[in-house]
C-alpha atoms as a PDB file:
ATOM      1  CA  UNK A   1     167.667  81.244  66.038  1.00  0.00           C
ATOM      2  CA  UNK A   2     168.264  82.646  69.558  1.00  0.00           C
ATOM      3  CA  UNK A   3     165.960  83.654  72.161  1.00  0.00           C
ATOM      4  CA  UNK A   4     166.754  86.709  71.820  1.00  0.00           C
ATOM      5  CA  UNK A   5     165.938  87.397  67.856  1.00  0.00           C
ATOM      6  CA  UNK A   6     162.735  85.398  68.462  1.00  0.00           C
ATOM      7  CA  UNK A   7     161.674  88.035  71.314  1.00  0.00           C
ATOM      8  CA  UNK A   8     162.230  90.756  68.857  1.00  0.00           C
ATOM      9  CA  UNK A   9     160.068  89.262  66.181  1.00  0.00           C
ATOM     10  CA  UNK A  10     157.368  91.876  64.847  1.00  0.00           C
ATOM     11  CA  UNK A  11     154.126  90.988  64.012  1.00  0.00           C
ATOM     12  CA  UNK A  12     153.028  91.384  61.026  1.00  0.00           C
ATOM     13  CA  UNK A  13     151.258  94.827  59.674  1.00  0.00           C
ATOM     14  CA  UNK A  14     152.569  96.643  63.378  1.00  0.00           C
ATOM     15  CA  UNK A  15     155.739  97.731  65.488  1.00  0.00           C
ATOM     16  CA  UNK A  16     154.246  95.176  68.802  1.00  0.00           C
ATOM     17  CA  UNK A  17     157.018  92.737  69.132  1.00  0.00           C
ATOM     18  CA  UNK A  18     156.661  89.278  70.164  1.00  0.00           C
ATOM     19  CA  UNK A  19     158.207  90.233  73.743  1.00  0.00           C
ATOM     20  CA  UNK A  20     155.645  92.708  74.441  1.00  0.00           C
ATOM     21  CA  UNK A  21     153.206  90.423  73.496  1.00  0.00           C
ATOM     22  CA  UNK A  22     154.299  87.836  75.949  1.00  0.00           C
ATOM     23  CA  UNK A  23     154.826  90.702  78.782  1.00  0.00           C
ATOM     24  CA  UNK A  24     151.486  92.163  77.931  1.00  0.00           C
ATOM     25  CA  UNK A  25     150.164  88.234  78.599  1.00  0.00           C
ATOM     26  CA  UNK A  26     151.737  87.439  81.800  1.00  0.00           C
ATOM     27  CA  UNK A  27     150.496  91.069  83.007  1.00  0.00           C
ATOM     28  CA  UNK A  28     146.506  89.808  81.833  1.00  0.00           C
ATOM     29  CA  UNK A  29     147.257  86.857  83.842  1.00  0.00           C
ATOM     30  CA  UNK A  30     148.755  88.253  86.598  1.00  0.00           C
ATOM     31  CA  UNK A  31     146.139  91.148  86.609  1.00  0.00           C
ATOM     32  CA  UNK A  32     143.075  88.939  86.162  1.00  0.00           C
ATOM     33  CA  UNK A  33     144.258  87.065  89.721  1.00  0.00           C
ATOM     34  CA  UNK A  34     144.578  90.290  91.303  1.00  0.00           C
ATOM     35  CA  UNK A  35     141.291  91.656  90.359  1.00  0.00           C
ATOM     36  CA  UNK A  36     139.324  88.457  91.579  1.00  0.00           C
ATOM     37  CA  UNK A  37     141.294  88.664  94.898  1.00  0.00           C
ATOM     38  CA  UNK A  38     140.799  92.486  95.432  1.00  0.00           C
ATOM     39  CA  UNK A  39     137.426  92.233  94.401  1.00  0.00           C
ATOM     40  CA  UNK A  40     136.423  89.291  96.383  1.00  0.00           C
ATOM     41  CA  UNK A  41     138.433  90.911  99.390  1.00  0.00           C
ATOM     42  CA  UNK A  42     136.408  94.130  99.206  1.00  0.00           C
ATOM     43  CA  UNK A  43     132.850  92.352  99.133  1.00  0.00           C
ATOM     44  CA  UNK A  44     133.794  90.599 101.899  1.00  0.00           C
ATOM     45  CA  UNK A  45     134.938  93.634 103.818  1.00  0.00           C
ATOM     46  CA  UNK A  46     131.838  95.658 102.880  1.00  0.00           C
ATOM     47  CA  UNK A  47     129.599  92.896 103.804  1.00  0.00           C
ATOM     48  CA  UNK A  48     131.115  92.578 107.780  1.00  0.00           C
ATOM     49  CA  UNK A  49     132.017  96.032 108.059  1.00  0.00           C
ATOM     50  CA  UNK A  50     128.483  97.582 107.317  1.00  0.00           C
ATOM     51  CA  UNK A  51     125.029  97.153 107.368  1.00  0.00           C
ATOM     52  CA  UNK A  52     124.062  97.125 103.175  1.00  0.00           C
ATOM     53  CA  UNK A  53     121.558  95.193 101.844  1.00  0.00           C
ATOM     54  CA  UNK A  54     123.111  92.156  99.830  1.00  0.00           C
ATOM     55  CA  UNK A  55     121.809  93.757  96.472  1.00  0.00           C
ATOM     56  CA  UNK A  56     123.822  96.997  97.190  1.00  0.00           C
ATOM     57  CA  UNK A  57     126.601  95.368  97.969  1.00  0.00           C
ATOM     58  CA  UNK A  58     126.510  93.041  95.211  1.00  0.00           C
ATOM     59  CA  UNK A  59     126.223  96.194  93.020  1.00  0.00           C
ATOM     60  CA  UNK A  60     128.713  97.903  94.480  1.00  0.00           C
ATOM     61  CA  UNK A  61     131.388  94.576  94.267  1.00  0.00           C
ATOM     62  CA  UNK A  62     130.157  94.251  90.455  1.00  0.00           C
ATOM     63  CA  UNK A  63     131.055  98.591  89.537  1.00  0.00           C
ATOM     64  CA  UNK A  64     134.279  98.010  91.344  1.00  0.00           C
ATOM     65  CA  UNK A  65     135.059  94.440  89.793  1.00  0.00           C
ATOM     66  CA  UNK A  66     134.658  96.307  86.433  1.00  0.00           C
ATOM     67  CA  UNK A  67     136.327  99.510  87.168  1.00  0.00           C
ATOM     68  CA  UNK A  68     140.189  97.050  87.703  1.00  0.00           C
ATOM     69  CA  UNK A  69     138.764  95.175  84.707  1.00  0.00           C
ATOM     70  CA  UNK A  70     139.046  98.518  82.774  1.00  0.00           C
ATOM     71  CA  UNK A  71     142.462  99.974  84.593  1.00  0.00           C
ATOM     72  CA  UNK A  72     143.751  96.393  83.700  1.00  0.00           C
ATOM     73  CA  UNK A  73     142.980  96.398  80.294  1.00  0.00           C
ATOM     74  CA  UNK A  74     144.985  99.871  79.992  1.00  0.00           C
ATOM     75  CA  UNK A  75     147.781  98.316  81.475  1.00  0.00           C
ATOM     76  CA  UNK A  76     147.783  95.501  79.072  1.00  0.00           C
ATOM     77  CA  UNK A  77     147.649  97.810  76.368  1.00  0.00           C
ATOM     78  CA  UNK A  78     150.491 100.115  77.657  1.00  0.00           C
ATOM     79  CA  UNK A  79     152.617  96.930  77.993  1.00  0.00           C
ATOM     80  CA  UNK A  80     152.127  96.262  74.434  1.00  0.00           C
ATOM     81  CA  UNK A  81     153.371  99.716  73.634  1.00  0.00           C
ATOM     82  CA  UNK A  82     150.246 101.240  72.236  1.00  0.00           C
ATOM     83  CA  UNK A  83     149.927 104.891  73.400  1.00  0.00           C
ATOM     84  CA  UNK A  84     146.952 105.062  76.109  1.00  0.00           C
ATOM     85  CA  UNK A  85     146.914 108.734  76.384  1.00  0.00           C
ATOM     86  CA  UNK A  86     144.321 109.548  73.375  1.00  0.00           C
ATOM     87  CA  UNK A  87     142.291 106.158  74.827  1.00  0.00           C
ATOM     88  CA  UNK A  88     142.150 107.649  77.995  1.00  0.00           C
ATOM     89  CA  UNK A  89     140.951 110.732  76.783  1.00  0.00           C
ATOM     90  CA  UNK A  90     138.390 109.088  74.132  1.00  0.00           C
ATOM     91  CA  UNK A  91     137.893 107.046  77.366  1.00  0.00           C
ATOM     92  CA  UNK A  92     136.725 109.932  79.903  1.00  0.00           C
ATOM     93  CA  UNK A  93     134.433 111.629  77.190  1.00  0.00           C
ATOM     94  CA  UNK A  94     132.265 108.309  76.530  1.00  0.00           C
ATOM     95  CA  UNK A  95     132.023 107.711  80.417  1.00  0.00           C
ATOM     96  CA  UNK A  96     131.162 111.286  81.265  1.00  0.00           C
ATOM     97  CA  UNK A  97     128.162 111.167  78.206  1.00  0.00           C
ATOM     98  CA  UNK A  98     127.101 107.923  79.989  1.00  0.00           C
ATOM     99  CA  UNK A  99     127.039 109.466  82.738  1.00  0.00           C
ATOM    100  CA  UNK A 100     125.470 112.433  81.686  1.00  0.00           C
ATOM    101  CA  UNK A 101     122.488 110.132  80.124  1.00  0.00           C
ATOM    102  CA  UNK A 102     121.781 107.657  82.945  1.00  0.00           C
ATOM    103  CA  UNK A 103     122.006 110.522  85.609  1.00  0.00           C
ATOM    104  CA  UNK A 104     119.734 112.702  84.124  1.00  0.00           C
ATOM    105  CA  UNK A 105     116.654 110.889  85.800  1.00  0.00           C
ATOM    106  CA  UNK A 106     118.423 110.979  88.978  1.00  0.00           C
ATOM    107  CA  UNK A 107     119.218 114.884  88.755  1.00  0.00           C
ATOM    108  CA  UNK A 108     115.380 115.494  87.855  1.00  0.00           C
ATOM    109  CA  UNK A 109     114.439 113.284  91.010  1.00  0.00           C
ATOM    110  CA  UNK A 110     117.147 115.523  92.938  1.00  0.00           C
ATOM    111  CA  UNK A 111     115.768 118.529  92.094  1.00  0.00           C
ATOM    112  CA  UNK A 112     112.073 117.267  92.679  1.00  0.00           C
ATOM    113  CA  UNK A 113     113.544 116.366  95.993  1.00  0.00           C
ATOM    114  CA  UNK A 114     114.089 119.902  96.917  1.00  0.00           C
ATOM    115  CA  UNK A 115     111.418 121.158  95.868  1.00  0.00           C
ATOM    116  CA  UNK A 116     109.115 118.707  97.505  1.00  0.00           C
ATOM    117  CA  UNK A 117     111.095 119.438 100.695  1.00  0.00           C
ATOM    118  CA  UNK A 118     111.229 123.343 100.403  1.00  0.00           C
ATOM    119  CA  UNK A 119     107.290 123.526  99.589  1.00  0.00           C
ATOM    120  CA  UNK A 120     105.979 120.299 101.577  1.00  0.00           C
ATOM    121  CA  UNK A 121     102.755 119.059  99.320  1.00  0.00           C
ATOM    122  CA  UNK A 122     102.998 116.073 101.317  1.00  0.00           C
ATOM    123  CA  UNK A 123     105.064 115.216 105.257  1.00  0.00           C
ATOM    124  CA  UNK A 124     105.583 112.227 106.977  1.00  0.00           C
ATOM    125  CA  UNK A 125     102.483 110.001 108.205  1.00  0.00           C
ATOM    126  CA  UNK A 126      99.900 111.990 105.494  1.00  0.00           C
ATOM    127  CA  UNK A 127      97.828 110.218 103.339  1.00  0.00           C
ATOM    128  CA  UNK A 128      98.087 110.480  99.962  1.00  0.00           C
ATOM    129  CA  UNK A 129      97.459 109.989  96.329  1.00  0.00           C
ATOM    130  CA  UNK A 130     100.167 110.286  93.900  1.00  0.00           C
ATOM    131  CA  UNK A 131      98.750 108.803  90.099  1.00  0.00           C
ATOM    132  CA  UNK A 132      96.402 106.344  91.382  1.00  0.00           C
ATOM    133  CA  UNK A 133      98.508 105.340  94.172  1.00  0.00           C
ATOM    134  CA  UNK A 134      97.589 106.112  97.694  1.00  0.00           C
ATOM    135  CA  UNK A 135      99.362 105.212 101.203  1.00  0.00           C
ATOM    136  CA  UNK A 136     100.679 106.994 104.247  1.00  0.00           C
ATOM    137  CA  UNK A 137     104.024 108.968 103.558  1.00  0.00           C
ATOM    138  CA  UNK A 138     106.753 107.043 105.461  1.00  0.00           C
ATOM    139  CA  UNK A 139     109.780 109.210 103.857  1.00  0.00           C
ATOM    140  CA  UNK A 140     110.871 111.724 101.304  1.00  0.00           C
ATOM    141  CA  UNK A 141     113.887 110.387 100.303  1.00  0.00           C
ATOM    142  CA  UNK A 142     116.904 111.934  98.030  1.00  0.00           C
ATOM    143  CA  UNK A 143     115.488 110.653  94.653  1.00  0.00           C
ATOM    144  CA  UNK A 144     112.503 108.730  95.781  1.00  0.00           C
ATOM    145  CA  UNK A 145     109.117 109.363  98.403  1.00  0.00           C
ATOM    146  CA  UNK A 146     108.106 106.082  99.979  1.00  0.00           C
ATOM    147  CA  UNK A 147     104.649 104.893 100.914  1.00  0.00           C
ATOM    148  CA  UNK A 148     103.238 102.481 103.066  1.00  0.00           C
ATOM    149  CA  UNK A 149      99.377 101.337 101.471  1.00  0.00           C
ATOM    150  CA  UNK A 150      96.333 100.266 103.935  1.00  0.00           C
ATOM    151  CA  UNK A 151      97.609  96.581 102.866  1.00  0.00           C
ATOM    152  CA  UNK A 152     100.944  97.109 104.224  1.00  0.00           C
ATOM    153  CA  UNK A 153     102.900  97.129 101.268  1.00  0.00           C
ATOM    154  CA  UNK A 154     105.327  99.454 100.580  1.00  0.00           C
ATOM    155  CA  UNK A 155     105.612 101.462  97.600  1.00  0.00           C
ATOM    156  CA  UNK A 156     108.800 103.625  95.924  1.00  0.00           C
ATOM    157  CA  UNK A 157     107.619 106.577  93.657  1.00  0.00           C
ATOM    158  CA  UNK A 158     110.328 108.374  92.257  1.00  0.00           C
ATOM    159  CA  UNK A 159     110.339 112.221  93.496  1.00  0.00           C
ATOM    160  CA  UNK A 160     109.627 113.528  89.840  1.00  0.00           C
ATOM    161  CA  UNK A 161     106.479 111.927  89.736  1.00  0.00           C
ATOM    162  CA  UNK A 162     105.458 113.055  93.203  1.00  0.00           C
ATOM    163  CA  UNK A 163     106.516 116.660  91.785  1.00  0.00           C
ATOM    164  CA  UNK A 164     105.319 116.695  87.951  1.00  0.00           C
ATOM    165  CA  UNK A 165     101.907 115.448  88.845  1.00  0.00           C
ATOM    166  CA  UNK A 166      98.686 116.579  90.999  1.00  0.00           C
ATOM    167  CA  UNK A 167      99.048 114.923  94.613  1.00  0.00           C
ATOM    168  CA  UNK A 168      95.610 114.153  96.289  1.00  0.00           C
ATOM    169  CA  UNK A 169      96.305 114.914 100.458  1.00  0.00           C
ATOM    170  CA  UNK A 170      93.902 113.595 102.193  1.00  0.00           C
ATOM    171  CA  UNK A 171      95.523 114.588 105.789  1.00  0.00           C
ATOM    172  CA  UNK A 172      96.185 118.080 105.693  1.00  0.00           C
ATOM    173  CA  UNK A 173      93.085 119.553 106.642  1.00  0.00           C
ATOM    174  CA  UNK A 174      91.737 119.391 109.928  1.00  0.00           C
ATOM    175  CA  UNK A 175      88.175 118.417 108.783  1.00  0.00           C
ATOM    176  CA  UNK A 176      86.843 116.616 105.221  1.00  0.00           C
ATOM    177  CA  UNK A 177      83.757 116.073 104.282  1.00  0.00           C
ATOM    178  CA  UNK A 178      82.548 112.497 103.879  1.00  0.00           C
ATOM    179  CA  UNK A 179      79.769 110.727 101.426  1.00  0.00           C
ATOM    180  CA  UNK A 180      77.716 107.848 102.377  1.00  0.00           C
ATOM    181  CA  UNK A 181      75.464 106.662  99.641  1.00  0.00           C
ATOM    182  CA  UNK A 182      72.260 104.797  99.948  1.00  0.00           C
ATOM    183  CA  UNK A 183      69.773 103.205  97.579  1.00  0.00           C
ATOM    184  CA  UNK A 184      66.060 103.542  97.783  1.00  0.00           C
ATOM    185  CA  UNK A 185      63.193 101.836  95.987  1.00  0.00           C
ATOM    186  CA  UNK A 186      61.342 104.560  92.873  1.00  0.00           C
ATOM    187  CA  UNK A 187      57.857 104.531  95.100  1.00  0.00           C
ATOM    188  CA  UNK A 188      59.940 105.232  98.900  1.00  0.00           C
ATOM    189  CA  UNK A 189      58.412 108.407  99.948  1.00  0.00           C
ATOM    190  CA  UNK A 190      61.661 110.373  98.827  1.00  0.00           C
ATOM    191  CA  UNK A 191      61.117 113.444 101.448  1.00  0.00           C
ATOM    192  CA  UNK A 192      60.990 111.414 104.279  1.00  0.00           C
ATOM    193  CA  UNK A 193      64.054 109.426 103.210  1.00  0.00           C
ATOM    194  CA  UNK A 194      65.811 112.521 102.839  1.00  0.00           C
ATOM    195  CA  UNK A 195      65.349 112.941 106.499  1.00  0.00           C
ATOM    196  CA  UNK A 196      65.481 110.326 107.802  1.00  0.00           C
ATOM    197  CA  UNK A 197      69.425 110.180 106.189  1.00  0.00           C
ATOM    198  CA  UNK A 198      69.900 114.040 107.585  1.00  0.00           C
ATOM    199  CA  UNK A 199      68.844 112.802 110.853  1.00  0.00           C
ATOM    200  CA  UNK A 200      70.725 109.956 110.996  1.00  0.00           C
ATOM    201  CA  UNK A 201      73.960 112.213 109.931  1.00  0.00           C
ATOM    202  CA  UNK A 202      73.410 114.978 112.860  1.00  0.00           C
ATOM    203  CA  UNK A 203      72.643 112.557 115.732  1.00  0.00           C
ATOM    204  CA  UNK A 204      76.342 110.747 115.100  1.00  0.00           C
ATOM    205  CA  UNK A 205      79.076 111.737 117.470  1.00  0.00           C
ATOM    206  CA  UNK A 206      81.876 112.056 114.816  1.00  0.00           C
ATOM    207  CA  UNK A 207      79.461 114.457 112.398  1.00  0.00           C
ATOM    208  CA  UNK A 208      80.106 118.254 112.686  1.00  0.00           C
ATOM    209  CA  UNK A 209      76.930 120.517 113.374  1.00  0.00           C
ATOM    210  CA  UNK A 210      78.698 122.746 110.919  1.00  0.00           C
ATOM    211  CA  UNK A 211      78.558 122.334 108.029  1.00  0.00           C
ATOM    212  CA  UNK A 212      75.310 120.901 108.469  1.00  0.00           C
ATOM    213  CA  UNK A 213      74.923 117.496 106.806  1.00  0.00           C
ATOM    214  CA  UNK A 214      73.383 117.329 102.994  1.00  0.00           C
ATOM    215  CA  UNK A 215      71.576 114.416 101.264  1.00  0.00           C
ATOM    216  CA  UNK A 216      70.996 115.046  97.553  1.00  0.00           C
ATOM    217  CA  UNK A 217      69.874 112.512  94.933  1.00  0.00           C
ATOM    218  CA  UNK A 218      72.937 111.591  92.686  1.00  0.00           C
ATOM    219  CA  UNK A 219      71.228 108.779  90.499  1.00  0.00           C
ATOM    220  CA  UNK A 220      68.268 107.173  89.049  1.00  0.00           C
ATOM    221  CA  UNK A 221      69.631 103.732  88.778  1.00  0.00           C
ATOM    222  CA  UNK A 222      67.889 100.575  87.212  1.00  0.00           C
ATOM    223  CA  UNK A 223      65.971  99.480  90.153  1.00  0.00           C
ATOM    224  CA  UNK A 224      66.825 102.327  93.016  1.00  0.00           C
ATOM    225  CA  UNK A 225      67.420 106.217  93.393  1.00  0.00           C
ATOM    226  CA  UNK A 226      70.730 106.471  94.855  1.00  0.00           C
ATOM    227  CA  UNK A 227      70.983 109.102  97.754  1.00  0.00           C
ATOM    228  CA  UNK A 228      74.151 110.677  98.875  1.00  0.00           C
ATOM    229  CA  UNK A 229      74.535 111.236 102.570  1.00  0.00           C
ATOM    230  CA  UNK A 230      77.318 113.899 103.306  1.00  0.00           C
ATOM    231  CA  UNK A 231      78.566 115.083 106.312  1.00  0.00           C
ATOM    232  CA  UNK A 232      81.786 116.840 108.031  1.00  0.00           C
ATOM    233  CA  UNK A 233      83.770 115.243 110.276  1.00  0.00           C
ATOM    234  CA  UNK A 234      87.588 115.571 111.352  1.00  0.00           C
ATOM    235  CA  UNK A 235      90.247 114.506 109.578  1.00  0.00           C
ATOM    236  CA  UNK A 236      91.138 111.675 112.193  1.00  0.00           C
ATOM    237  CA  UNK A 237      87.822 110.579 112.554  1.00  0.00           C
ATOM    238  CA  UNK A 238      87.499 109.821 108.590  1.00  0.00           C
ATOM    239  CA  UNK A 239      88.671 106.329 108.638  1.00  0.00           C
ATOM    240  CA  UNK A 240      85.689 104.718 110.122  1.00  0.00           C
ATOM    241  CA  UNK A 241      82.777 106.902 109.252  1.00  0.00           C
ATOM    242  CA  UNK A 242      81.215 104.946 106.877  1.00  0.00           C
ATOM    243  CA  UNK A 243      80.457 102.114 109.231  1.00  0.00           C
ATOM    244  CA  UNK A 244      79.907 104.240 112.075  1.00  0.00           C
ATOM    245  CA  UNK A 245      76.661 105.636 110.030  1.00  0.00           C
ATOM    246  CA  UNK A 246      75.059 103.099 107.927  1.00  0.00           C
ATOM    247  CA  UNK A 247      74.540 100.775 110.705  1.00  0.00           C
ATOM    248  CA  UNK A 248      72.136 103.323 113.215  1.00  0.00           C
ATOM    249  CA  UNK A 249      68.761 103.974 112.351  1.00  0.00           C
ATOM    250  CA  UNK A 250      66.822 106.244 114.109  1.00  0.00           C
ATOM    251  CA  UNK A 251      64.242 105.310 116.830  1.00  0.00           C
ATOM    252  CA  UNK A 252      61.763 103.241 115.778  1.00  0.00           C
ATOM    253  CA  UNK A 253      63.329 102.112 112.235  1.00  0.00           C
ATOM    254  CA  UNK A 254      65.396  99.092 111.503  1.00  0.00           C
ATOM    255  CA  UNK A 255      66.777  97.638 108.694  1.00  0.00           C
ATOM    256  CA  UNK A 256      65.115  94.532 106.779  1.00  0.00           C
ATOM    257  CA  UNK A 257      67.127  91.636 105.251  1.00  0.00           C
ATOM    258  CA  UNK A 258      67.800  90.023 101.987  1.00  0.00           C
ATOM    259  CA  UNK A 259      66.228  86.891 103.237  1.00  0.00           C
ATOM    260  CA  UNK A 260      62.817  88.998 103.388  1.00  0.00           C
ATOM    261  CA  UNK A 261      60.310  86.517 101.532  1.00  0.00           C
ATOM    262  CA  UNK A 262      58.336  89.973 100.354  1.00  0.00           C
ATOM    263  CA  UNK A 263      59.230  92.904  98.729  1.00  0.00           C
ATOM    264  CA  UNK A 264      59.650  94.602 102.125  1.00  0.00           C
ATOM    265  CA  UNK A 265      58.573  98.162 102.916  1.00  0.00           C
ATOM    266  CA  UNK A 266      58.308 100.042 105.666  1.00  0.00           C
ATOM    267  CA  UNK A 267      57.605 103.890 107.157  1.00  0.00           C
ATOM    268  CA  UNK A 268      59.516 105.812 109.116  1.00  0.00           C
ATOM    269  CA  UNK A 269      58.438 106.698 112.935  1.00  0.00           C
ATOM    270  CA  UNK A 270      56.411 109.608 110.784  1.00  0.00           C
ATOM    271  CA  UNK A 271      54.541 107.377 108.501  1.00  0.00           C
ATOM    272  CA  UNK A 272      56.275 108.553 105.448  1.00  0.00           C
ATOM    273  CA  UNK A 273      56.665 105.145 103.481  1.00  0.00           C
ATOM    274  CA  UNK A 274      60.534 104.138 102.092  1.00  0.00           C
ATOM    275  CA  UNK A 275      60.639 101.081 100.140  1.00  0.00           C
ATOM    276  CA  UNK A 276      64.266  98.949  99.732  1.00  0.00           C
ATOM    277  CA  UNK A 277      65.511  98.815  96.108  1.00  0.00           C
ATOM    278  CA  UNK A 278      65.182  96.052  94.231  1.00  0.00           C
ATOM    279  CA  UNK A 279      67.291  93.286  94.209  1.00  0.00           C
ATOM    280  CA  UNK A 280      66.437  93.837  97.908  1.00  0.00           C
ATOM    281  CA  UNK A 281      69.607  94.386  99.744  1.00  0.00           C
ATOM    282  CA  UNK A 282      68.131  95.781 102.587  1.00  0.00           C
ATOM    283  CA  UNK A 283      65.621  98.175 103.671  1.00  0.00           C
ATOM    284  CA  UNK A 284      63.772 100.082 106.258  1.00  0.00           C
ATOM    285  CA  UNK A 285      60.750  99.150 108.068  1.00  0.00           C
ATOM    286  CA  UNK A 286      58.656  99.789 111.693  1.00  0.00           C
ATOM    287  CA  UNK A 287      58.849  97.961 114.672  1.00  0.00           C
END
């Protein structure tokens, strides 16, 4: 049997020959080498020739390794005399559904996008809250807002959930009012603790005379009435208001310590009386 007659063998149960099978063989081969060379070629040149980090470059070497893998296995098929033409077609509608699927996220985060940038709920360098998570805004990306938390880590929300759910700004007023809250013992002289709180709140420098600082009870805990001191102060100013108060008593008061070996009490430069809860954490007594 020549060459020739062998070539034109047909296998079984189809019109494929045995030459096409060889030629569609030596064009995998062939085609294989060429798609590790072009795609090792273009990670290299993306790498040097731009500043990507290595995971989108990685990604971008893998989409383009297995867009030849697909044109090659066309080819093959061509060579073997099927007709690509309905495959191609078939081919296109599956991708574009794909597509249509796994982009849907990213068109919602699109849109959100715009919306966040045409009505600004949050700018650059605000602090926010977006579902439990707060940080300063660093950017309002494309499809995603970044944050940076008090902690210094850095957080990607995507911009649908900045946009489908209530956003907490705690920058964008000039002023905020602020809430300081303090324990006292059940048999302080509550009046006179009251007071004493208010007065503490108006004689700080960061406290605004208007509105004028509040102290209302918000508790009757196990062992203490909880007071809540609150005050207005600017916006910028918010950051270190808590310590700024607790710490300064007014004339003639100071503050006890745990290590008392008494329940500890003490009056106020009034003689109202204002006992420390109990376990004693601290407390205010005269000089």
């Amino acid at each position: 049997m020549e060459i020739a007659e062998i070539l034109d063998f047909t296998v079984p149960l189809s019109s494929i020959t045995l030459e096409r099978v060889v030629l569609a063989i030596l064009v995998a081969i062939i085609g294989w080498i060429v798609v590790k060379v072009l795609t090792s070629t273009f990670t290299t040149a993306l790498s040097r020739a731009s500043n990507l980090p290595g995971l989108v470059v990685e990604f971008l070497a893998r989409f383009f390794s297995v867009l030849l893998y697909v044109i090659l296995a066309l080819i093959v098929l061509a060579a073997l005399g099927v007709d690509i033409s309905s495959m191609v077609l078939g081919l296109s509608a599956v991708i574009g559904l794909i597509l249509g699927f796994g982009l849907q996220d990213s068109i919602n985060n699109l849109a959100a996008g715009v919306w966040l940038a045409a009505f600004r709920p949050i700018d650059k360098d605000e602090f926010v809250e977006v579902k439990g998570i707060s940080g300063k805004v660093v950017s309002v990306g494309i499809l995603a807002t970044e944050l940076l938390k008090p902690d210094n880590t850095y957080i990607t929300i995507p911009n649908s959930l900045v946009w489908g759910n209530p956003v907490i700004n705690s920058s964008r007023m000039e002023t905020r009012r602020v809430e300081v809250k303090v324990g006292v013992a059940y048999d302080s002289d509550l009046d006179t603790a009251i007071r004493v709180a208010t007065d503490l709140a108006a004689a700080h420098e960061k406290v605004l005379p208007s509105p004028k600082p509040a102290v209302v009870v918000t508790e009757l805990g196990d062992s203490s009435v909880v007071l809540a001191l609150r005050a207005w102060t600017k916006t910028s100013d918010v950051g270190g208001r808590a310590g700024g108060l607790k710490p300064r008593y007014p004339p003639g008061v100071s503050r006890g310590r745990h290590r008392d070996p008494l329940p500890a009490t003490g009056r106020s430069p009034d003689g109202g009386r204002i006992g420390p809860p109990f376990p004693l954490t601290g407390c205010v007594r005269s000089r």
